[in-house]
C-alpha atoms as a PDB file:
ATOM      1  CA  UNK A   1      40.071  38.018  24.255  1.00  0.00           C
ATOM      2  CA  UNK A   2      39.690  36.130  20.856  1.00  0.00           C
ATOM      3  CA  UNK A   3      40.831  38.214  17.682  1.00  0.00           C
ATOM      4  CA  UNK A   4      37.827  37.670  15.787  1.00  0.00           C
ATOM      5  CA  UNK A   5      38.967  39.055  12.174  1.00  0.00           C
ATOM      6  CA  UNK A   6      37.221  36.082   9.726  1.00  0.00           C
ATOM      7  CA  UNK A   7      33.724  37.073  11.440  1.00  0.00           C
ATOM      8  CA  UNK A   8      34.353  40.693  10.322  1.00  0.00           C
ATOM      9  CA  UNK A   9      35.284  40.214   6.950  1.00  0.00           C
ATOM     10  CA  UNK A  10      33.067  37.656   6.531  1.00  0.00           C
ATOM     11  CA  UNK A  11      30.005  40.356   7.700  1.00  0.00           C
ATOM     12  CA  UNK A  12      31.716  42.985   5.500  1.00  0.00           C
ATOM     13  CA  UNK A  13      31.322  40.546   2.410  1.00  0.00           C
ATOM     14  CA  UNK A  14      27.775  39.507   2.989  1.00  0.00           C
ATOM     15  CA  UNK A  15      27.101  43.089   2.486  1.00  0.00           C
ATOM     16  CA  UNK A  16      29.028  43.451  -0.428  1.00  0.00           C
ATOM     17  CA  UNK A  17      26.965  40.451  -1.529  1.00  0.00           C
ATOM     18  CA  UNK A  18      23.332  41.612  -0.325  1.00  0.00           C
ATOM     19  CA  UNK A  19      24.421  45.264  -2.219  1.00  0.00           C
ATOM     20  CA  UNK A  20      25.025  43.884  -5.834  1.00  0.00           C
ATOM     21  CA  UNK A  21      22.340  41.529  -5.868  1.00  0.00           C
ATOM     22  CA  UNK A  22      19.528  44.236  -4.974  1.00  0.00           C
ATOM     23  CA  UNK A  23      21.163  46.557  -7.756  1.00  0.00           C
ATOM     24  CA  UNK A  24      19.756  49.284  -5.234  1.00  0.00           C
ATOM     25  CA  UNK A  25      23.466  50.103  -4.686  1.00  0.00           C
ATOM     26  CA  UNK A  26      25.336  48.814  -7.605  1.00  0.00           C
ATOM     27  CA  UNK A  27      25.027  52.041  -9.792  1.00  0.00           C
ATOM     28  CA  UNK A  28      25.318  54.147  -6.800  1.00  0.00           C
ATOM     29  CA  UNK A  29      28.757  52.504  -5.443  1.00  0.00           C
ATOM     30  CA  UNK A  30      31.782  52.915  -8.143  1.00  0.00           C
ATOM     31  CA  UNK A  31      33.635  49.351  -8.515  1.00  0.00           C
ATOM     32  CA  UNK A  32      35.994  48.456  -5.793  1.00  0.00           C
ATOM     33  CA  UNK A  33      34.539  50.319  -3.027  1.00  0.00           C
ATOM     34  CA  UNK A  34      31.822  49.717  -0.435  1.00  0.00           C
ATOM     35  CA  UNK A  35      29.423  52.533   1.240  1.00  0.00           C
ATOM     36  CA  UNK A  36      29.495  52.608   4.779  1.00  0.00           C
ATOM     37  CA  UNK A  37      27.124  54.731   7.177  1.00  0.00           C
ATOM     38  CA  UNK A  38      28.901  56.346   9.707  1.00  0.00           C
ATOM     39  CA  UNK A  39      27.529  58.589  12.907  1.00  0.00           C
ATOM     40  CA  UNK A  40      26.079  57.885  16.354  1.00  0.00           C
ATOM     41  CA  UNK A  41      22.798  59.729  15.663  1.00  0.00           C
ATOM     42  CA  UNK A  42      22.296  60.775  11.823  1.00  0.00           C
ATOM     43  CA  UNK A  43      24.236  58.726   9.657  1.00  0.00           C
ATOM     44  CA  UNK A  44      26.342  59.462   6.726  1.00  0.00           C
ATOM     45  CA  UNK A  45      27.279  57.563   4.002  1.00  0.00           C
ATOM     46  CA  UNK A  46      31.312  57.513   2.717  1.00  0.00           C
ATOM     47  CA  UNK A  47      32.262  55.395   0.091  1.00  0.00           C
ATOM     48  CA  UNK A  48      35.576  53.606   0.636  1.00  0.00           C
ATOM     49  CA  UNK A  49      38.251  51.044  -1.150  1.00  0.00           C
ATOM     50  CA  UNK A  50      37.856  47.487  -0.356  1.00  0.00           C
ATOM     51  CA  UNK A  51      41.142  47.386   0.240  1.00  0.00           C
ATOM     52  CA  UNK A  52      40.611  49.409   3.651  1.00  0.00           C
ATOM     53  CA  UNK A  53      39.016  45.916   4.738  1.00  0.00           C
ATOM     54  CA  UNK A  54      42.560  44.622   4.370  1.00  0.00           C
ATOM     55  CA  UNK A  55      44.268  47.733   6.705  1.00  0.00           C
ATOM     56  CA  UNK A  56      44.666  46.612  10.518  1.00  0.00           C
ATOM     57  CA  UNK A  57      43.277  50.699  11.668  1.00  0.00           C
ATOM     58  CA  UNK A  58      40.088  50.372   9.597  1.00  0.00           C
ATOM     59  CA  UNK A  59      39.668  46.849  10.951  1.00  0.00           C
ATOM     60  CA  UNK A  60      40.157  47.616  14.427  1.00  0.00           C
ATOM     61  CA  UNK A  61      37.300  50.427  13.997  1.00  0.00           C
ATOM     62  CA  UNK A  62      35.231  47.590  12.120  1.00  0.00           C
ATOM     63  CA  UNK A  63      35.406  45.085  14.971  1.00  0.00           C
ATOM     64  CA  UNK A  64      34.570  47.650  17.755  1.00  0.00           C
ATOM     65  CA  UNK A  65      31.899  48.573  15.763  1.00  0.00           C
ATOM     66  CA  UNK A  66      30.709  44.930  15.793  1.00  0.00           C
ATOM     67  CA  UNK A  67      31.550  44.302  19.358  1.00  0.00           C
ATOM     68  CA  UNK A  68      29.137  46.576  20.371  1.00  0.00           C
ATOM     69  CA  UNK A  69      26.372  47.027  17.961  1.00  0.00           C
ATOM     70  CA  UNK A  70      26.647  44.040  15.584  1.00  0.00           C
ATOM     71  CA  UNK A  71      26.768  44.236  11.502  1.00  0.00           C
ATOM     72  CA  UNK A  72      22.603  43.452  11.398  1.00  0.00           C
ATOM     73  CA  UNK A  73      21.538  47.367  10.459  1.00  0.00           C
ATOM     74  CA  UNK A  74      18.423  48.938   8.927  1.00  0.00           C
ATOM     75  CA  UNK A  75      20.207  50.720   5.995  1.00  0.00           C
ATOM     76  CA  UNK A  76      21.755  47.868   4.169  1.00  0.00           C
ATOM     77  CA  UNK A  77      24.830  48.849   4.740  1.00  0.00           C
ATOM     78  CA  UNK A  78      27.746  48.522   6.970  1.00  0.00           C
ATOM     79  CA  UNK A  79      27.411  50.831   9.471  1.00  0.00           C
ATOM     80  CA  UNK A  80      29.746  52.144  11.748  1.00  0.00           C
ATOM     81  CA  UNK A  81      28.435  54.203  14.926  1.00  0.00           C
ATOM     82  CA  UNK A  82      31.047  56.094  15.699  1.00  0.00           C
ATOM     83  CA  UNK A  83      32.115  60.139  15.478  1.00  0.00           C
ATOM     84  CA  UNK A  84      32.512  61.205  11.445  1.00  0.00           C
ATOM     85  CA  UNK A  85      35.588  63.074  12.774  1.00  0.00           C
ATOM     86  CA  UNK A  86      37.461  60.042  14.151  1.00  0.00           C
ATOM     87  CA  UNK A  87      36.160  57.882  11.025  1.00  0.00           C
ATOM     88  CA  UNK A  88      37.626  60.807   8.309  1.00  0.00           C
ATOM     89  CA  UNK A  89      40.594  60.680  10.494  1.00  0.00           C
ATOM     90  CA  UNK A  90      41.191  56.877  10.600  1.00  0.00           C
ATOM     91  CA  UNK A  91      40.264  56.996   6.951  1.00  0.00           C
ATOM     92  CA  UNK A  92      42.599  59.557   6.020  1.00  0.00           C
ATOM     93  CA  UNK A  93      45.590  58.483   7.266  1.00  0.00           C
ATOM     94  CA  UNK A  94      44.664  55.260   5.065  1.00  0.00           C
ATOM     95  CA  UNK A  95      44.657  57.120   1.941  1.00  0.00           C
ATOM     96  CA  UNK A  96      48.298  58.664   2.579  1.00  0.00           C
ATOM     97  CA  UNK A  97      49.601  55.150   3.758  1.00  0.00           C
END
């Protein structure tokens, strides 16, 4: 089992990059954060610090994520199939951290 971290960051910036150069999402996404799409059937967008790209919890849930569905999704964002309630929870025990 390889520990394939660069390839996830490296995904998480190409859609940082793809975002501000369409200006779709630029005005919509406040400086320093990215919007991710998160559900298994209707998504829903969050908009999180960059820094959570840096946090080994929210990285873990990033490469499962791309382990079994890839980073190549319809929305433009980074999307992350799993249950809101375990994202919010993953994600909240970020913020207090």
């Amino acid at each position: 089992m390889g520990f394939r971290l660069p390839s996830i960051l490296f995904s998480a910036k190409q859609i940082l990059k793809a975002q501000s150069i369409s200006g779709r999402c630029q005005s919509s996404v406040p400086k320093g954060h990215i919007a991710v799409y998160v559900g298994e059937i209707q998504k829903k967008r969050f908009l999180v610090p960059i820094s959570y790209l840096n946090h080994p919890s929210f990285l873990d849930l990033l490469r499962r994520a791309e382990e079994e569905f890839g980073f190549n999704h319809p929305t433009g964002g980074l999307t992350i199939p799993c249950k809101e309630e375990a994202f919010i929870d993953v994600t909240s025990r970020l913020h207090t951290s």
